[in-house]
Protein backbone atom coordinates (compact mmCIF):
# COMPACT_ATOMS: atom_id res chain seq x y z
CA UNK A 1 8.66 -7.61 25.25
CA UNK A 2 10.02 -5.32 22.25
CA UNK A 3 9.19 -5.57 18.79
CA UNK A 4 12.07 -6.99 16.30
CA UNK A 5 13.25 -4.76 14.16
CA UNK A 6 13.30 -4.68 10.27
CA UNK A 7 16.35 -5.62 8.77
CA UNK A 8 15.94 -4.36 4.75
CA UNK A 9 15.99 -7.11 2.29
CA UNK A 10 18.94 -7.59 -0.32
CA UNK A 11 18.50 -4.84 -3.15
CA UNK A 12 16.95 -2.29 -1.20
CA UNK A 13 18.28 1.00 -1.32
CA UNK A 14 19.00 3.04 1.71
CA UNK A 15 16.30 4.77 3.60
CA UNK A 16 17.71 8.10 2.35
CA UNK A 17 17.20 6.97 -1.36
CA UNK A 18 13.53 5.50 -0.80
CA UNK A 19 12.74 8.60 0.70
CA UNK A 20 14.16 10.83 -1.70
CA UNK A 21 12.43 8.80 -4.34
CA UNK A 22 9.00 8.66 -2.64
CA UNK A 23 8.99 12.72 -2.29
CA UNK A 24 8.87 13.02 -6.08
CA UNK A 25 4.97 11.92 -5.53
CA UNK A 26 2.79 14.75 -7.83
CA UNK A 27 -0.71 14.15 -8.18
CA UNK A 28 -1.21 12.09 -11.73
CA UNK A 29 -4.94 11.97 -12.31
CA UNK A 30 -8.31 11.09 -10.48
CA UNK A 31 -11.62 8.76 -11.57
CA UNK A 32 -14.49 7.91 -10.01
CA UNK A 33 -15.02 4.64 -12.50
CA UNK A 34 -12.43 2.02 -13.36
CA UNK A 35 -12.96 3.03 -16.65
CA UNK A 36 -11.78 6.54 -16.02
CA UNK A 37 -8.33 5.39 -15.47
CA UNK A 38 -5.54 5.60 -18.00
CA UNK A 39 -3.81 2.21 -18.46
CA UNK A 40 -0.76 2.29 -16.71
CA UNK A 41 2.58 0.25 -17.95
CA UNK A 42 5.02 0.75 -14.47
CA UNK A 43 3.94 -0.90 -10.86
CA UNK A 44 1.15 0.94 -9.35
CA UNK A 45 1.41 0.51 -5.53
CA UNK A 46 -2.69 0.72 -4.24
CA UNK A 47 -3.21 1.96 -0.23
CA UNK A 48 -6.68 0.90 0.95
CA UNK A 49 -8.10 0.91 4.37
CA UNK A 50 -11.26 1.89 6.95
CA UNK A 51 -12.05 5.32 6.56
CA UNK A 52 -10.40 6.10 9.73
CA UNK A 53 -7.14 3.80 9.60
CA UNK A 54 -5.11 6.95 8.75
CA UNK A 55 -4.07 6.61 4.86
CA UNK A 56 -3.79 10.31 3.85
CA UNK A 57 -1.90 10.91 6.75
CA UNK A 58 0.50 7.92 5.86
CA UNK A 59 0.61 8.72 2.51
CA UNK A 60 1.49 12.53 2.93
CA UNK A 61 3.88 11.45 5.93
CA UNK A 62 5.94 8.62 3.35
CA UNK A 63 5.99 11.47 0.55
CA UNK A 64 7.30 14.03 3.05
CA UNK A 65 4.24 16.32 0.87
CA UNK A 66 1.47 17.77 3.87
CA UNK A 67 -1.05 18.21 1.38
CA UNK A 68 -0.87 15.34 -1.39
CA UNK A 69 -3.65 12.87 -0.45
CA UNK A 70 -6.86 14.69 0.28
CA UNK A 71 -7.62 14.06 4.54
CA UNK A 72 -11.34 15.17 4.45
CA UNK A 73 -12.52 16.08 7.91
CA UNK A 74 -15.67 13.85 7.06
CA UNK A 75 -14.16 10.53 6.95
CA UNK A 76 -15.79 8.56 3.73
CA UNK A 77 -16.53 11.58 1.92
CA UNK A 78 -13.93 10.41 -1.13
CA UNK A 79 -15.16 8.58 -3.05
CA UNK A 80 -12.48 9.04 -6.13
CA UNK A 81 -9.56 6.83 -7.08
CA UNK A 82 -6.65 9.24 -7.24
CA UNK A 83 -3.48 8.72 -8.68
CA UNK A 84 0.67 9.94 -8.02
CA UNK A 85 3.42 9.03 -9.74
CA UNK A 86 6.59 8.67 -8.51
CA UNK A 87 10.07 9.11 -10.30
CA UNK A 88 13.30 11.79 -10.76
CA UNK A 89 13.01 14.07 -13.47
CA UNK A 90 9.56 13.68 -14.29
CA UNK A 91 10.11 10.20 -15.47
CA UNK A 92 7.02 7.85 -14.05
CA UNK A 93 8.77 4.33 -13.10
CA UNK A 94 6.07 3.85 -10.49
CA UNK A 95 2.05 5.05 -9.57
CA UNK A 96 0.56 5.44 -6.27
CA UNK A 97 -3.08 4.47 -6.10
CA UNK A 98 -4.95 6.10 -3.14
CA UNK A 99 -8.23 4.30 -3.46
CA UNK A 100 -11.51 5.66 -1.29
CA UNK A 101 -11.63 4.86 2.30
CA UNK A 102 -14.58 1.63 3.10
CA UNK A 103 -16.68 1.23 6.49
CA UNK A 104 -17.90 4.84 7.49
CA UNK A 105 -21.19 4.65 8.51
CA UNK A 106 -22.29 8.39 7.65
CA UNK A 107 -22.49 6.67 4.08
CA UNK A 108 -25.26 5.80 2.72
CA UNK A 109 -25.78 1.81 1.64
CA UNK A 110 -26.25 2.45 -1.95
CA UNK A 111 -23.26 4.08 -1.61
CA UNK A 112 -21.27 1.96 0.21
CA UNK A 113 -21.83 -1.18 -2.13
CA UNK A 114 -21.18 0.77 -5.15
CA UNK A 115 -17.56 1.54 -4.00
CA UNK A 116 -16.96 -1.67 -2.55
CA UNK A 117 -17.79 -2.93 -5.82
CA UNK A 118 -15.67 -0.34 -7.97
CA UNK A 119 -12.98 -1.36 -5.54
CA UNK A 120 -13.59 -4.99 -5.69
CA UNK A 121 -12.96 -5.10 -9.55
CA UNK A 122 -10.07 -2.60 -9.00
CA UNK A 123 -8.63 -4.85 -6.84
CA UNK A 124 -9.20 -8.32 -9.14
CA UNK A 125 -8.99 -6.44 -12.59
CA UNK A 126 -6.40 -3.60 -12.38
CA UNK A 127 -3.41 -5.27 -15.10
CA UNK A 128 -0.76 -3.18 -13.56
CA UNK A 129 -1.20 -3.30 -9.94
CA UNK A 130 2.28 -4.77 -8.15
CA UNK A 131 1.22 -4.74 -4.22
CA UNK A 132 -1.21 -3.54 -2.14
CA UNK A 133 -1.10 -1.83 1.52
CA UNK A 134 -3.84 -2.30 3.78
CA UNK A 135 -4.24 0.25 6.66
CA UNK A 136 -5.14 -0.84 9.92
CA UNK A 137 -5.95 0.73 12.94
CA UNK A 138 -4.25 -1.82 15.54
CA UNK A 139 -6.44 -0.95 18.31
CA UNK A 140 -9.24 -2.32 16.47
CA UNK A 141 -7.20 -5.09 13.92
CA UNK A 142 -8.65 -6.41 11.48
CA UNK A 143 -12.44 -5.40 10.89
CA UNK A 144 -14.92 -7.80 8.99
CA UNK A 145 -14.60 -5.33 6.22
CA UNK A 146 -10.58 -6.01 6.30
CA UNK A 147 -11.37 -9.73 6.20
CA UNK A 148 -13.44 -9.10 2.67
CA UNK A 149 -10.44 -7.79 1.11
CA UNK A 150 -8.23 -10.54 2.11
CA UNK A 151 -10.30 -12.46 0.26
CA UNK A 152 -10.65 -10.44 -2.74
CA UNK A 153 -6.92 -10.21 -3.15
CA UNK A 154 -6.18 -13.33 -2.11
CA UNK A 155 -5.87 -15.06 -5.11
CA UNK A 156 -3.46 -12.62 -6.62
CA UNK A 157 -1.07 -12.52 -3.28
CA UNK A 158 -0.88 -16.10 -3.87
CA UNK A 159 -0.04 -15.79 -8.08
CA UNK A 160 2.65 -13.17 -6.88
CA UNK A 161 1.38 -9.85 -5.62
CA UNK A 162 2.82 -8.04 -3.15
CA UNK A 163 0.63 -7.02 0.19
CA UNK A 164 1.69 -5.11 3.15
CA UNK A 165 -1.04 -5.00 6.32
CA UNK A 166 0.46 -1.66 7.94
CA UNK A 167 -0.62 -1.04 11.13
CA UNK A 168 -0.94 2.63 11.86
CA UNK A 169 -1.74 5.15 14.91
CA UNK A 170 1.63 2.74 16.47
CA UNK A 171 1.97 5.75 19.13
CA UNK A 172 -1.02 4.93 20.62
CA UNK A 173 -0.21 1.38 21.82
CA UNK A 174 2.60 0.24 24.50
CA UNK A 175 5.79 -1.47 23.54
CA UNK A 176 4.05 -4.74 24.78
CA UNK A 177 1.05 -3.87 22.84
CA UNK A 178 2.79 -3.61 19.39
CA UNK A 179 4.05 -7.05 19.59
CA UNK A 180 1.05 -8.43 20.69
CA UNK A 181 -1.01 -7.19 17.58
CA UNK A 182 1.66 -7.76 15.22
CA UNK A 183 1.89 -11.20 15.99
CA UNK A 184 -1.66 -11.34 16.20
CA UNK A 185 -1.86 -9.69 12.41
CA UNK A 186 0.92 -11.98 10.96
CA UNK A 187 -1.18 -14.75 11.80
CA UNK A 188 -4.01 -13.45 9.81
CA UNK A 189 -2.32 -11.09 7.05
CA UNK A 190 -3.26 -14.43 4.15
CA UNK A 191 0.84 -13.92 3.05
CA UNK A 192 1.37 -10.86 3.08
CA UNK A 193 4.06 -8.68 5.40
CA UNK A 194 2.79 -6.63 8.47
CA UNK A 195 4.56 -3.20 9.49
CA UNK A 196 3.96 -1.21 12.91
CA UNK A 197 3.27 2.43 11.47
CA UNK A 198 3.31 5.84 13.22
CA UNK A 199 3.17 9.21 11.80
CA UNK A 200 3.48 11.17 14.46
CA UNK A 201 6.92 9.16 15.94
CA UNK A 202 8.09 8.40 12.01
CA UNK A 203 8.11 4.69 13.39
CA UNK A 204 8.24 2.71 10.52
CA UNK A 205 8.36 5.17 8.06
CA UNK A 206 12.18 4.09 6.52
CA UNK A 207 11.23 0.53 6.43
CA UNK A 208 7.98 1.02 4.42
CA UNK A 209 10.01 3.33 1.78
CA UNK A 210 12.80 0.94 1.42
CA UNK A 211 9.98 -1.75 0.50
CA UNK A 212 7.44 0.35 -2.07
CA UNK A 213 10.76 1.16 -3.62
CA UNK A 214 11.86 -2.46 -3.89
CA UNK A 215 8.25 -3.89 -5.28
CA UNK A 216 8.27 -0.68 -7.88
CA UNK A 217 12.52 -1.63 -9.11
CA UNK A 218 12.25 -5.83 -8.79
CA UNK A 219 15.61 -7.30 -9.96
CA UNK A 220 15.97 -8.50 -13.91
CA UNK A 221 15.54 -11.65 -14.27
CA UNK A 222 19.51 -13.17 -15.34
CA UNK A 223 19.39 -13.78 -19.61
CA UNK A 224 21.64 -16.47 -19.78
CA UNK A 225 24.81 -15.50 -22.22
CA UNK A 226 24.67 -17.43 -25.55
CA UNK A 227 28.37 -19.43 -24.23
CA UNK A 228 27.00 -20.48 -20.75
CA UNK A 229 23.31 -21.52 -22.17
CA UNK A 230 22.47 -25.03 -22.34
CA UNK A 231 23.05 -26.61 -25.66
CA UNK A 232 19.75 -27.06 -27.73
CA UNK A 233 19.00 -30.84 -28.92
């Protein structure tokens, strides 16, 4: 069995373009409180994920940048949210949000709740978050701690937010495999899209520019002209 490949939806740029655009990623600012964080008027894109689901690595790997997110060899040790913006010429038309990675068990409880509460109200409060990706390691799919999320966000997915499950580590798994969990992970994504993901082969790594890129330049809405406009009563 083989996995279907993505076919780009109508708008997006090619994967030359994304890519271009996503390597313009500098490091904005980074909070440990909601509060800490300046209000931001252009999408912010958030990546979230287990400790060990590999966001860094994607991160750095979609910005073509080795060092831009922080990969601590102690998974669970960041506990910041840390901003990038994205645009040409040093004009911000979109924010990356790298928030801290949830689930490693080196951290202590007090800990643990306090983030997954920072990143609860993140999640629920932030005004100018446009989608979120979820990393997942596919070999273990989607923890309990995964399932929480879903439901935090849920309610905003359904009002219009974007979500992308991305399954990572893709390498490690057969052909057969893939399409097995991705079918598997459509089935429980709550409406959102699901990616195979691999740093190490680049599998996946056009497709998931072309999209950040199309949730950070959504097409104007059409303003009528004043002779085709309906007539007013």
């Amino acid at each position: 069995m083989s996995t279907t490949p993505h076919v780009p939806g109508p708008g997006a740029p090619d994967a030359k373009v994304a890519l271009g655009w996503m390597h313009t990623a500098r490091f904005l600012t980074t909070a440990a409180q909601l509060h800490q964080l300046p209000t931001i008027t252009v999408p912010e894109i958030a990546f979230v994920g287990r400790s060990n689901a590999g966001k860094s690595t994607c991160i750095n790997t979609l910005t073509q940048q080795r060092q831009l997110a922080f990969a601590s060899k102690k998974p669970g040790r960041t506990q910041h949210i840390n901003l990038f913006a994205l645009g040409k010429q040093g004009v911000t038309d979109a924010v990356l949000a790298d928030l801290p990675g949830y689930g490693y068990a080196a951290v202590s409880r007090s800990d643990k709740q306090r983030w997954q509460q920072v990143m609860a109200n993140y999640l629920v409060s932030r005004q100018g978050l446009t989608g979120i990706v979820l990393l997942c390691d596919p070999r273990l799919g989607l923890t309990e701690l995964d399932e929480a999320l879903l439901e935090v966000v849920r309610p905003r997915v359904e009002q219009g937010l974007k979500f992308l499950v991305l399954l990572t580590k893709a390498d490690k798994l057969t052909r057969s495999e893939q399409a097995k969990v991705l079918s598997i992970t459509k089935l429980n994504a709550g409406g959102g899209e699901v990616r195979l993901f691999s740093a190490l082969k680049r599998q996946g790594v056009d497709e998931v520019a072309q999209l950040l890129w199309q949730w950070a330049h959504p097409p104007q809405a059409e303003v009528p002209d004043a002779d085709t406009a309906p007539d007013q009563p």
